[in-house]
C-alpha atoms as a PDB file:
ATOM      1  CA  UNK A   1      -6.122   9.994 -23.152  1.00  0.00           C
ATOM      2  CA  UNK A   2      -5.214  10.547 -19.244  1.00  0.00           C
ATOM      3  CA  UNK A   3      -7.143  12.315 -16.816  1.00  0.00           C
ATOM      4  CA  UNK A   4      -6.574  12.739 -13.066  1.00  0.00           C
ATOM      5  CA  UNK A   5      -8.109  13.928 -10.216  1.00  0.00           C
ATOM      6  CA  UNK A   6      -7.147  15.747  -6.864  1.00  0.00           C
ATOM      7  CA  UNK A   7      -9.519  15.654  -3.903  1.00  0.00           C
ATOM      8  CA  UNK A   8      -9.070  18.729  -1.932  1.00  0.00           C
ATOM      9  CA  UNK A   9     -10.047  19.929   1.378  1.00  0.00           C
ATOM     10  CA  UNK A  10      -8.671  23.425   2.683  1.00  0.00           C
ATOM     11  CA  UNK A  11      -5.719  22.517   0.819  1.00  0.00           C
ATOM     12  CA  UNK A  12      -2.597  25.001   1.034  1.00  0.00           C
ATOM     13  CA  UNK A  13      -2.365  27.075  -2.007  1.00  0.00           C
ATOM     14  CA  UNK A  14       1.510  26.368  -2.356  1.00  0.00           C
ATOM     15  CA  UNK A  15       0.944  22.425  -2.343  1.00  0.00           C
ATOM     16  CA  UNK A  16      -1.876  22.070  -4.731  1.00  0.00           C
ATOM     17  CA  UNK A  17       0.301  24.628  -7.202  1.00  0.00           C
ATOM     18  CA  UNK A  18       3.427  22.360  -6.878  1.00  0.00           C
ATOM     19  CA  UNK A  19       1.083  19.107  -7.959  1.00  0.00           C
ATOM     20  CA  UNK A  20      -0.874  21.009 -10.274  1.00  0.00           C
ATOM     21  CA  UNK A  21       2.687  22.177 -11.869  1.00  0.00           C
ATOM     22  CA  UNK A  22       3.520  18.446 -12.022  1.00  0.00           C
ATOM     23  CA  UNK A  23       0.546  17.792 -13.830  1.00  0.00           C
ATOM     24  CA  UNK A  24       0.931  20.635 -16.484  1.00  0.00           C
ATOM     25  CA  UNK A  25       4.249  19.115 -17.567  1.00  0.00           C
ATOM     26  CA  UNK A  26       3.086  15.790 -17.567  1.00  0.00           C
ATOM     27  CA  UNK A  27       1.053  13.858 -20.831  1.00  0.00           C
ATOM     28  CA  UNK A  28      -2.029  13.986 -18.626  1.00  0.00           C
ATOM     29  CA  UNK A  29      -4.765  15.468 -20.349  1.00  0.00           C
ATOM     30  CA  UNK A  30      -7.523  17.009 -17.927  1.00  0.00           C
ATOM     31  CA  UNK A  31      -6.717  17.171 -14.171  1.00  0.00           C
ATOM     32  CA  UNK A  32     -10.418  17.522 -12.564  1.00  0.00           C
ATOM     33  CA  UNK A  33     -10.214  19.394  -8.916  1.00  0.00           C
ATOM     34  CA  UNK A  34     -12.565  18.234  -6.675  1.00  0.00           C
ATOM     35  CA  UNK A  35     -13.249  20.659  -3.738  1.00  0.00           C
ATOM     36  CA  UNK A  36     -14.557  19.488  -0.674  1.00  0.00           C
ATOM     37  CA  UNK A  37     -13.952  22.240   1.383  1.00  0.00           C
ATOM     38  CA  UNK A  38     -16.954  24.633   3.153  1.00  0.00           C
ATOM     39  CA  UNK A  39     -16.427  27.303   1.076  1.00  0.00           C
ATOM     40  CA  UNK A  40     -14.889  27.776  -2.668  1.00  0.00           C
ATOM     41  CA  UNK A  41     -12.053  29.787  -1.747  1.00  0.00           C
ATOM     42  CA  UNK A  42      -9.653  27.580  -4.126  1.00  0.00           C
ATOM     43  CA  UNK A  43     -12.085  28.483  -7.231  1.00  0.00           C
ATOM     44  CA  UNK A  44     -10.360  31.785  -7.828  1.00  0.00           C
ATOM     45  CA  UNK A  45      -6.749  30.271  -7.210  1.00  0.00           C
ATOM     46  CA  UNK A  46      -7.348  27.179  -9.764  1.00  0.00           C
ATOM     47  CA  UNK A  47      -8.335  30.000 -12.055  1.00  0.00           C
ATOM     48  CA  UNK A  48      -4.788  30.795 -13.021  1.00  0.00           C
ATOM     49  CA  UNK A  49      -4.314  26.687 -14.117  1.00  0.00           C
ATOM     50  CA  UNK A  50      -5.810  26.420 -17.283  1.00  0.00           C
ATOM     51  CA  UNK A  51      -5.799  22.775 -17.735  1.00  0.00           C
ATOM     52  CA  UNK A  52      -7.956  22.630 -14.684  1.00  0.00           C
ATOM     53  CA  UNK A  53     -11.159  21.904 -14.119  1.00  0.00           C
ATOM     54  CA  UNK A  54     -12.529  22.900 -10.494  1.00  0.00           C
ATOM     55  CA  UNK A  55     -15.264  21.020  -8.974  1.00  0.00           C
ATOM     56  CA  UNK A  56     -16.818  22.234  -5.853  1.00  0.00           C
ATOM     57  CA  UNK A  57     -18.794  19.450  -4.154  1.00  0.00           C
ATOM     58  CA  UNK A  58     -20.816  18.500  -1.123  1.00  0.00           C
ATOM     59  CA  UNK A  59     -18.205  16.677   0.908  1.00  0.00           C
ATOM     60  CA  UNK A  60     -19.664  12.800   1.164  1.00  0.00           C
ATOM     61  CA  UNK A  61     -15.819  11.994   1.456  1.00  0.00           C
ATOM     62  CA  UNK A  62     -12.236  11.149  -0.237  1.00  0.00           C
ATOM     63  CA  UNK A  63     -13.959   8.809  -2.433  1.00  0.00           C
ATOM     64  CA  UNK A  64     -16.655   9.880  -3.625  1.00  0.00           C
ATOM     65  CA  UNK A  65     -15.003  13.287  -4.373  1.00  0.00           C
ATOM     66  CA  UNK A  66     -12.552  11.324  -6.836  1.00  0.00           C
ATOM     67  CA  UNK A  67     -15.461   9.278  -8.055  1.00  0.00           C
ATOM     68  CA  UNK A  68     -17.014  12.257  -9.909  1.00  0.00           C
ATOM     69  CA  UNK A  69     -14.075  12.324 -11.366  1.00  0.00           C
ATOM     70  CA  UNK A  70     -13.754   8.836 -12.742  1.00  0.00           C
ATOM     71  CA  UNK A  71     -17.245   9.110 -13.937  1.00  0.00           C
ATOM     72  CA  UNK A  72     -16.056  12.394 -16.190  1.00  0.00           C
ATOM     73  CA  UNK A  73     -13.349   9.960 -17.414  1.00  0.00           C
ATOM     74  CA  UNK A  74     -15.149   7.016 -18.437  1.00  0.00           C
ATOM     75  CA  UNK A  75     -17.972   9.457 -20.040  1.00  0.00           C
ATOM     76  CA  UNK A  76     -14.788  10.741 -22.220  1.00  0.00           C
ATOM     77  CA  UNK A  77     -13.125   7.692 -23.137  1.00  0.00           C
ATOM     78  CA  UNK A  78     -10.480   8.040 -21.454  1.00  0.00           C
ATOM     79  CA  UNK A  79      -7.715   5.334 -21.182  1.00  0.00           C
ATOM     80  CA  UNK A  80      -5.542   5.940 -17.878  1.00  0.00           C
ATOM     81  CA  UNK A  81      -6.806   8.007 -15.005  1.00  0.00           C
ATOM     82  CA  UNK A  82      -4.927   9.040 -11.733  1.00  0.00           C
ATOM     83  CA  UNK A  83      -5.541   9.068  -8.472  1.00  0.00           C
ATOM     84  CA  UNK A  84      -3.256  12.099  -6.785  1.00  0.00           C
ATOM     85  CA  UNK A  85      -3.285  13.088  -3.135  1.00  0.00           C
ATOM     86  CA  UNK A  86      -2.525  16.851  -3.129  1.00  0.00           C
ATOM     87  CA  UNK A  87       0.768  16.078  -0.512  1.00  0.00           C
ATOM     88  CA  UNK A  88       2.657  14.222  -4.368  1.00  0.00           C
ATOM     89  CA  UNK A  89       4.847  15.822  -6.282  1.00  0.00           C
ATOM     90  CA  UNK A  90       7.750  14.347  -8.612  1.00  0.00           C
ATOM     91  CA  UNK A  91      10.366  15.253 -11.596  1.00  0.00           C
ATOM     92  CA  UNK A  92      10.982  13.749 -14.631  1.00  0.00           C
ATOM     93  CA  UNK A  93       8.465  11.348 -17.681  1.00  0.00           C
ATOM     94  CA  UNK A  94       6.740   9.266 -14.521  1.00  0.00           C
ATOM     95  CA  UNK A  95       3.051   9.527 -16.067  1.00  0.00           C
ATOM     96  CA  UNK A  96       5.067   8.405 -19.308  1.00  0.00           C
ATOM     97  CA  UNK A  97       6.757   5.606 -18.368  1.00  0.00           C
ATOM     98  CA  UNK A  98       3.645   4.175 -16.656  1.00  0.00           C
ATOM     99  CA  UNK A  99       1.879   4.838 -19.457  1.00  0.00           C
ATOM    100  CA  UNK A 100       4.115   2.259 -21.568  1.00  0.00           C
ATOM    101  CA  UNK A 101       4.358   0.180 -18.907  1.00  0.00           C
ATOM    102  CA  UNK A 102       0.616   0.164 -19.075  1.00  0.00           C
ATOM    103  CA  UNK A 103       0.011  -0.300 -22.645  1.00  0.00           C
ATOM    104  CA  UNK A 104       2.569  -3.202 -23.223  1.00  0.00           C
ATOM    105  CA  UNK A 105       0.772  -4.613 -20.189  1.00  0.00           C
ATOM    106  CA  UNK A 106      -3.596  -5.109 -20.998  1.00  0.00           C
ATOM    107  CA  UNK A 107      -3.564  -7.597 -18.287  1.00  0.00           C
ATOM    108  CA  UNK A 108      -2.413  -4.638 -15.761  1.00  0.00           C
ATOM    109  CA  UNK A 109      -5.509  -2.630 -14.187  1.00  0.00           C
ATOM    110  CA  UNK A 110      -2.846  -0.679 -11.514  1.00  0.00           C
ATOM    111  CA  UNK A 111       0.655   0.234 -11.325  1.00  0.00           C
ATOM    112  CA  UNK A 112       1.760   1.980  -8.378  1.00  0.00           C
ATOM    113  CA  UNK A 113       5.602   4.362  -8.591  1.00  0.00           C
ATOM    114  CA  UNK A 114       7.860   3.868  -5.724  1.00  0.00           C
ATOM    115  CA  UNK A 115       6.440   6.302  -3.384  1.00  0.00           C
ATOM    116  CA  UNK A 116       9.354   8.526  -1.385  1.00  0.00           C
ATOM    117  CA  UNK A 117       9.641  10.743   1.546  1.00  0.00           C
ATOM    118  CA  UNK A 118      11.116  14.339   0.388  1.00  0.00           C
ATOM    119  CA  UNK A 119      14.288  13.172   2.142  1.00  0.00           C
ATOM    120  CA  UNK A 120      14.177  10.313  -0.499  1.00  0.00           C
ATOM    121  CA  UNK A 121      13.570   7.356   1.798  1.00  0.00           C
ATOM    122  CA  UNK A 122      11.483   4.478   0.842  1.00  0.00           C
ATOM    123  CA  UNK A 123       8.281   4.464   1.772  1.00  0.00           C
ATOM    124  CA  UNK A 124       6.883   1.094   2.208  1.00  0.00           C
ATOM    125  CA  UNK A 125       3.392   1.193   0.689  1.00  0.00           C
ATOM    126  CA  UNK A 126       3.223  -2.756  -0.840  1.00  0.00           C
ATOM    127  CA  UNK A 127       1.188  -4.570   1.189  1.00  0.00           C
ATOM    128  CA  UNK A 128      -0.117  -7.671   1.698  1.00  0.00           C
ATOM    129  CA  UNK A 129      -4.039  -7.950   1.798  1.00  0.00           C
ATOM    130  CA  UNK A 130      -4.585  -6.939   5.769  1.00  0.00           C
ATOM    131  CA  UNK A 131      -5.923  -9.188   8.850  1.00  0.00           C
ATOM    132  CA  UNK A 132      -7.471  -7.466  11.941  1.00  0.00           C
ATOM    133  CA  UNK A 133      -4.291  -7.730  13.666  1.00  0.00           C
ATOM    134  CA  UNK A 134      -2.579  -6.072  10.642  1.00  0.00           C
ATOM    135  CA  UNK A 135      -4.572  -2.741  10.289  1.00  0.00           C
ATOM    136  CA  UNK A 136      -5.806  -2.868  14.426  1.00  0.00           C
ATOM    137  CA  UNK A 137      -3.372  -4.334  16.316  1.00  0.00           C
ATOM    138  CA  UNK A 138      -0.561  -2.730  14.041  1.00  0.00           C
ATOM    139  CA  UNK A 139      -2.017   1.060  14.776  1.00  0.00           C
ATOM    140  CA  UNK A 140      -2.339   0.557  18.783  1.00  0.00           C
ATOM    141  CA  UNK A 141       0.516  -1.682  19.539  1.00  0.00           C
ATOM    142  CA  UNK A 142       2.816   0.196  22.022  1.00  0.00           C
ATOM    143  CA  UNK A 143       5.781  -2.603  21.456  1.00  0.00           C
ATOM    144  CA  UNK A 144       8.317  -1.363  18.728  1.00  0.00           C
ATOM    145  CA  UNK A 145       9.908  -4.206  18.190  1.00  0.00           C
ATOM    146  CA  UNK A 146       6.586  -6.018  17.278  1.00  0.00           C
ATOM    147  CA  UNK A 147       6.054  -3.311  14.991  1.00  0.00           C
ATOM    148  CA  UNK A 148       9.042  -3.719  13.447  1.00  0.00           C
ATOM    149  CA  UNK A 149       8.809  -7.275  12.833  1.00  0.00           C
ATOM    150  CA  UNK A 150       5.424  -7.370  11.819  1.00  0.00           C
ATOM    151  CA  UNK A 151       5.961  -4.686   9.160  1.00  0.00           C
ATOM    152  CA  UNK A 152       8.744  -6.274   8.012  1.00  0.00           C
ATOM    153  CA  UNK A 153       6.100  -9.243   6.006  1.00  0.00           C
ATOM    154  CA  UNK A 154       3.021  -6.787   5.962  1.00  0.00           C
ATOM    155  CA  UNK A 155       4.727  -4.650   4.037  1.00  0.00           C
ATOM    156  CA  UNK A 156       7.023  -6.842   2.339  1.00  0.00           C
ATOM    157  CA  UNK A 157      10.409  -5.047   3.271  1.00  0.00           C
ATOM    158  CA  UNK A 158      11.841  -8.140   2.162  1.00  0.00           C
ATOM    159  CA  UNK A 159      11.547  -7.692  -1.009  1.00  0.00           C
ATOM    160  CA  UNK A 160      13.801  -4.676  -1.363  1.00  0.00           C
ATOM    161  CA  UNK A 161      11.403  -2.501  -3.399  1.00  0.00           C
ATOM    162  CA  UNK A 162      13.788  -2.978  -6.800  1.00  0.00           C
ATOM    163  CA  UNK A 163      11.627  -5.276  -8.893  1.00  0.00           C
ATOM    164  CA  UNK A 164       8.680  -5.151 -10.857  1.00  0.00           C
ATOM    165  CA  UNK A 165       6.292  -7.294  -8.404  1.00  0.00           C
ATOM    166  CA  UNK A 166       2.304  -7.855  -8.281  1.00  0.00           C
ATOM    167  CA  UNK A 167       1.519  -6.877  -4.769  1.00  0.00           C
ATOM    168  CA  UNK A 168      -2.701  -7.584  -3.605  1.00  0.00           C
ATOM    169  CA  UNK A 169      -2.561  -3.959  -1.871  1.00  0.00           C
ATOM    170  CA  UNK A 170      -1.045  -0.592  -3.089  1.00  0.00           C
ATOM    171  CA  UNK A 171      -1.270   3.035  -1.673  1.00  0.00           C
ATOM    172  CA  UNK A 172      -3.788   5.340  -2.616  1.00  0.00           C
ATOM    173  CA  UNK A 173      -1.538   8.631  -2.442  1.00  0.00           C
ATOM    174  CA  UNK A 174      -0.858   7.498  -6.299  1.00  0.00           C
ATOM    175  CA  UNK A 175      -2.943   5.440  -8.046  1.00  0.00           C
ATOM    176  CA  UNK A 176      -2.281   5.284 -12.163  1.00  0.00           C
ATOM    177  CA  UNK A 177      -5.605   3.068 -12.959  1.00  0.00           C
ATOM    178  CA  UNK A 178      -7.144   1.402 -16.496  1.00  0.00           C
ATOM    179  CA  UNK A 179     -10.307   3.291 -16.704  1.00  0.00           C
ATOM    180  CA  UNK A 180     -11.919   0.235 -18.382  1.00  0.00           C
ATOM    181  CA  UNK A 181     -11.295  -1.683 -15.426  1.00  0.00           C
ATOM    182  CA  UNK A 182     -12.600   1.254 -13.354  1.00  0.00           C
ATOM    183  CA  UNK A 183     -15.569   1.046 -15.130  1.00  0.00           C
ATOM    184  CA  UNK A 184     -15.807  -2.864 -14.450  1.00  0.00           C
ATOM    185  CA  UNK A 185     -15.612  -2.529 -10.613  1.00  0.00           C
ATOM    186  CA  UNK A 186     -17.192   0.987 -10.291  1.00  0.00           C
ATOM    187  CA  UNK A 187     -14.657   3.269  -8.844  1.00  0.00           C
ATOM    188  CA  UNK A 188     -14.509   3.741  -4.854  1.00  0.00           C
ATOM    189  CA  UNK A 189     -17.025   1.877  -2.769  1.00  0.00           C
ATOM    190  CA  UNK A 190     -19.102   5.167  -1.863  1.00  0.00           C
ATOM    191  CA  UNK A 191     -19.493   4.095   2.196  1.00  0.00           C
ATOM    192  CA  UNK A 192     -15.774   4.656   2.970  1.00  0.00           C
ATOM    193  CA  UNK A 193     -15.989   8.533   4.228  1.00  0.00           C
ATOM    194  CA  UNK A 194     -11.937   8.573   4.585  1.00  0.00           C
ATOM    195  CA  UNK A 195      -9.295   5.578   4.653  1.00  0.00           C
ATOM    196  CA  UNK A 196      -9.657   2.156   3.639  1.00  0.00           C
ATOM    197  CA  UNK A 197     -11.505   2.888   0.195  1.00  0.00           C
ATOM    198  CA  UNK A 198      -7.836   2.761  -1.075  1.00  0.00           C
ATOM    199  CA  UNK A 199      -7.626  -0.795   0.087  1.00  0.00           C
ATOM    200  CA  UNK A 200     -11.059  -1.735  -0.961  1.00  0.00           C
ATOM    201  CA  UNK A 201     -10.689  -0.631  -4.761  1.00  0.00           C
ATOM    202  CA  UNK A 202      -7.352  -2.056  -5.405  1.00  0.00           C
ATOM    203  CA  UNK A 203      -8.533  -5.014  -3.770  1.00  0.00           C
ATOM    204  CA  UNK A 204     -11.422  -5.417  -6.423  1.00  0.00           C
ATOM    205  CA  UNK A 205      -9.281  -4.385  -9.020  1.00  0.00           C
ATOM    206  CA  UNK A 206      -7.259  -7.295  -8.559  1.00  0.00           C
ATOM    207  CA  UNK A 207     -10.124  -9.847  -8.832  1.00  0.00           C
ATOM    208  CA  UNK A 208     -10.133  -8.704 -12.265  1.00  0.00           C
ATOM    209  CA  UNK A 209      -6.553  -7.818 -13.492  1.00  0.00           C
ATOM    210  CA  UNK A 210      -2.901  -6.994 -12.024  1.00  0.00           C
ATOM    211  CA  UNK A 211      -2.036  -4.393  -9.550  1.00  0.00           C
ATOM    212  CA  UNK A 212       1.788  -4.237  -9.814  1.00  0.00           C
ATOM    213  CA  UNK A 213       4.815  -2.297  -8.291  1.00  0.00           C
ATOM    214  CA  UNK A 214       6.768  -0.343 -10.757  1.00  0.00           C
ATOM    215  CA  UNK A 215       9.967   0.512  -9.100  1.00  0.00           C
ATOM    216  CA  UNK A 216      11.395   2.486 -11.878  1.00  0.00           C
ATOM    217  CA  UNK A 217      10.377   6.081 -11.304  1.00  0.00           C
ATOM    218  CA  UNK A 218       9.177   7.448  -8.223  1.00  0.00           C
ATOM    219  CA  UNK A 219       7.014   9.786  -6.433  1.00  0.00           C
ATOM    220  CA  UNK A 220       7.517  12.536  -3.546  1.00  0.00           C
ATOM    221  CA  UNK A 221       4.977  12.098  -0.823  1.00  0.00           C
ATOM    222  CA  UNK A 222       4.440  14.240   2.102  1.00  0.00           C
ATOM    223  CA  UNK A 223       2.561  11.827   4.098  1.00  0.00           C
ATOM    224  CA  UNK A 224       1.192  13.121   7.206  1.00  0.00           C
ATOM    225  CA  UNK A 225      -0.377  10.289   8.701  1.00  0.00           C
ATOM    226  CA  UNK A 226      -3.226  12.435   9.699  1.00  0.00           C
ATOM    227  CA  UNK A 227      -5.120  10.155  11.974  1.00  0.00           C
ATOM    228  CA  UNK A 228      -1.767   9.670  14.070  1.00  0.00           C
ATOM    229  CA  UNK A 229      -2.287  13.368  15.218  1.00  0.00           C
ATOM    230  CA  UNK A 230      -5.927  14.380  14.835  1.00  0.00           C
ATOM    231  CA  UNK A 231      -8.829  12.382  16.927  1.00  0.00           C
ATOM    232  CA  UNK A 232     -11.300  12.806  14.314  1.00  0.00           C
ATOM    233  CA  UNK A 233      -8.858  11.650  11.852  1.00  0.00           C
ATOM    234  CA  UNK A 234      -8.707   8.111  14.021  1.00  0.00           C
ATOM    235  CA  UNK A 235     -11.903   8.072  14.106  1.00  0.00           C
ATOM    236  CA  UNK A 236     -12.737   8.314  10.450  1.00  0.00           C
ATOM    237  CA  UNK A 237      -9.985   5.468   9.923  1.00  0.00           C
ATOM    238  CA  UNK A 238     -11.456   3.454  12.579  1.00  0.00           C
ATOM    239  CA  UNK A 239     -14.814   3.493  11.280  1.00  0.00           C
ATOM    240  CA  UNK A 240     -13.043   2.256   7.785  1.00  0.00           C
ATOM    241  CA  UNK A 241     -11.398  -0.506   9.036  1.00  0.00           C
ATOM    242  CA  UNK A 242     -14.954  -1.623  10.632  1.00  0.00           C
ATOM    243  CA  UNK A 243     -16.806  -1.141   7.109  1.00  0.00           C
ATOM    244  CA  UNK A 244     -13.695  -2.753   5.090  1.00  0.00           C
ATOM    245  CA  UNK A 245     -14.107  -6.006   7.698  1.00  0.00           C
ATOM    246  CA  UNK A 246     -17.323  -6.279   7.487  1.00  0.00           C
ATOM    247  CA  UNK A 247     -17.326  -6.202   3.860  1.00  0.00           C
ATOM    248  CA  UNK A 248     -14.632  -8.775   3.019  1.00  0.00           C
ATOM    249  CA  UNK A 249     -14.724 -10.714   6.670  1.00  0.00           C
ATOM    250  CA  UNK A 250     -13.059 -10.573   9.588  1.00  0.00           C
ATOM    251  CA  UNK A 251     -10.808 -13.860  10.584  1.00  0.00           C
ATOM    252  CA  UNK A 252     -12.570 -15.971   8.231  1.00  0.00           C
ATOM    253  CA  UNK A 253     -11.594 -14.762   4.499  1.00  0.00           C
ATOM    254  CA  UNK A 254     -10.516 -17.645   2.296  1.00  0.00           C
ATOM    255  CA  UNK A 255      -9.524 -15.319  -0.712  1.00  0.00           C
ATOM    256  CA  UNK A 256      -7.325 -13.424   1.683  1.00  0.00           C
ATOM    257  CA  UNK A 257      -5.723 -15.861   2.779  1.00  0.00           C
ATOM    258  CA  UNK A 258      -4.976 -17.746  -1.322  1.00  0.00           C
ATOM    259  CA  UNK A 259      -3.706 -13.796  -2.908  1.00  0.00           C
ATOM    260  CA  UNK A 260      -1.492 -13.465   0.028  1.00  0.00           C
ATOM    261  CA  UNK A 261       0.259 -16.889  -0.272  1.00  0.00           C
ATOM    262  CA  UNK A 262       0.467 -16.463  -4.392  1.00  0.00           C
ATOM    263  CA  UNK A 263       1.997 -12.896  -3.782  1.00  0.00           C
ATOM    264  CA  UNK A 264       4.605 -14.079  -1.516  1.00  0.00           C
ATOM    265  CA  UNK A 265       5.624 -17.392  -3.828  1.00  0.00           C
ATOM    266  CA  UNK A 266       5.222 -15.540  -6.912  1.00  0.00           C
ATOM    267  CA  UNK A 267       7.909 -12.481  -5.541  1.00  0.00           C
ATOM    268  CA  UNK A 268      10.539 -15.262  -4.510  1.00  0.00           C
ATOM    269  CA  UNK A 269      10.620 -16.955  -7.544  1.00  0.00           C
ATOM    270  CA  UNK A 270      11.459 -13.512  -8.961  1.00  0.00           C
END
C-alpha cells in the first residue's frame, strides 16, 4: 500500500488539481491533504477528488502538517508513503518504478526522481550533508563565480545526474519514503516551522538505511525559492538553519564530515 501527503497553504486551485490528477493515475492508494491555511476554503474544492482525504489543521508548520499524515500511514500499514510539494507534477509509471526499485531494494529507506524545471532542466537537488558556509555563506554570497564553484561539489554537478548514486541529502519537494523506516526515526523533527526539516529527516534516515538518486524517471517542479523573494520566507529558513546547527553541530561534526567523504569515493568508483 502507498499513501501520500500534500501540505497546503492558500494553495492555487489549478496546481493542487494538476498534482492531485497525478496522483489519481498513479498506484498510490490514499493521498491525505493537509490544510494549513486560515480558513477551509479548499474543503469544498477537494470535494470533487474522491481519493482524497482533506485535513484541515492548526498550522504548527510544513512538517508537522505532513506528519499527521505519516502517522495515518503507519496506523494503516502502509508500505511506501510520499512526500509531495503541491508545485510537482509528472507523466508516465514514476510512483511504479520507484516502487520496484524500492522493493528489490529493503536496504533503501529513500529514493528521490530526478527533479526538473517545466522547461526540463536539471535541477540539482543531491547534496552533500551541508557546513555553515554551505547553507549561510552559499544564500548571501554576492560573488557568482564563488557560487558557481561551490555548487559545483555541494551539489555534486559532477556527477552528471545519470546514475543510480546514494547521496547523504535529497530534496524534500519529492520524497518516496519506507514507512517502516519512518516509523524508526519518527517522521519530521516537529521544531522545524519551514525549511531544513527536509534535510534533517533524510539525514536520520540515512543513519539507518540508503537514501539514493534514481535518475530514471523524473519529476516537474515549479520551485519558487520562496525565501529568495519574501522576508518572512528568509526568515523562517534562517531560523532552520540555526535549529538544524544546533542540532547536528556547527564546525565540529565528525559524522558529517565521514558520510560526505564515503559519498564522494563511493560515486567515483561508480
Amino acid at each position: 500500500m502507498i499513501t501520500a501527503s500534500i501540505v497546503t497553504f492558500h494553495t492555487k486551485h489549478d496546481e493542487l488539481a494538476r498534482l492531485i490528477e497525478c496522483v489519481r493515475r498513479s498506484s498510490i492508494d490514499h493521498l491525505y491533504i493537509i490544510d494549513n491555511s486560515s480558513n477551509d476554503e479548499l474543503r469544498e474544492f477537494i470535494k470533487s477528488h474522491e481519493s482524497a482525504h482533506y485535513i484541515h489543521s492548526l498550522n504548527l508548520g510544513y512538517g508537522s502538517g505532513h506528519n499527521i499524515a505519516i502517522r495515518k500511514s503507519i496506523e494503516i500499514g502502509a508500505d511506501y508513503h510520499v512526500v509531495l510539494n503541491p508545485d510537482i507534477y509528472w507523466d508516465g509509471d514514476v510512483i511504479g518504478e520507484l516502487t520496484k526499485y524500492m522493493d528489490r531494494n529493503p536496504d533503501v529507506g529513500q529514493v528521490m526522481p530526478k527533479i526538473i524545471y517545466p522547461s526540463g532542466e536539471t535541477q540539482y537537488l543531491c547534496k552533500l550533508l551541508p557546513t555553515p558556509i554551505d547553507l549561510i555563506g552559499r544564500r548571501f554570497m554576492p560573488i557568482r563565480s564563488y557560487r558557481k564553484k561551490h555548487d559545483y561539489n555541494y551539489e555534486l554537478h559532477w556527477t552528471n545526474y545519470d546514475k543510480i548514486m546514494e547521496v547523504p541529502l535529497l530534496s524534500g519537494c519529492f520524497m518516496f519514503l519506507r514507512v517502516s523506516v519512518l516509523e524508526k526515526v519518527g517522521g519530521f523533527d516537529d521544531r522545524y516551522f519551514m525549511y531544513a526539516e527536509d534535510f534533517d529527516l533524510c539525514r536520520r534516515i540515512g543513519e539507518i538505511s540508503k537514501t539514493v538518486f534514481y535518475p530514471f524517471v523524473s519529476v516537474t517542479h515549479v520551485y519558487e525559492k520562496g525565501s529568495y523573494k519574501n522576508k518572512k520566507l528568509l526568515k523562517y529558513h534562517i531560523q532552520s538553519i540555526i535549529k538544524y546547527f544546533n542540532k547536528w553541530g556547527w564546525f565540529f561534526d565528525t559524522k558529517r564530515g565521514a558520510r560526505n567523504k564515503k559519498c564522494i569515493q563511493t560515486i567515483k568508483l561508480l
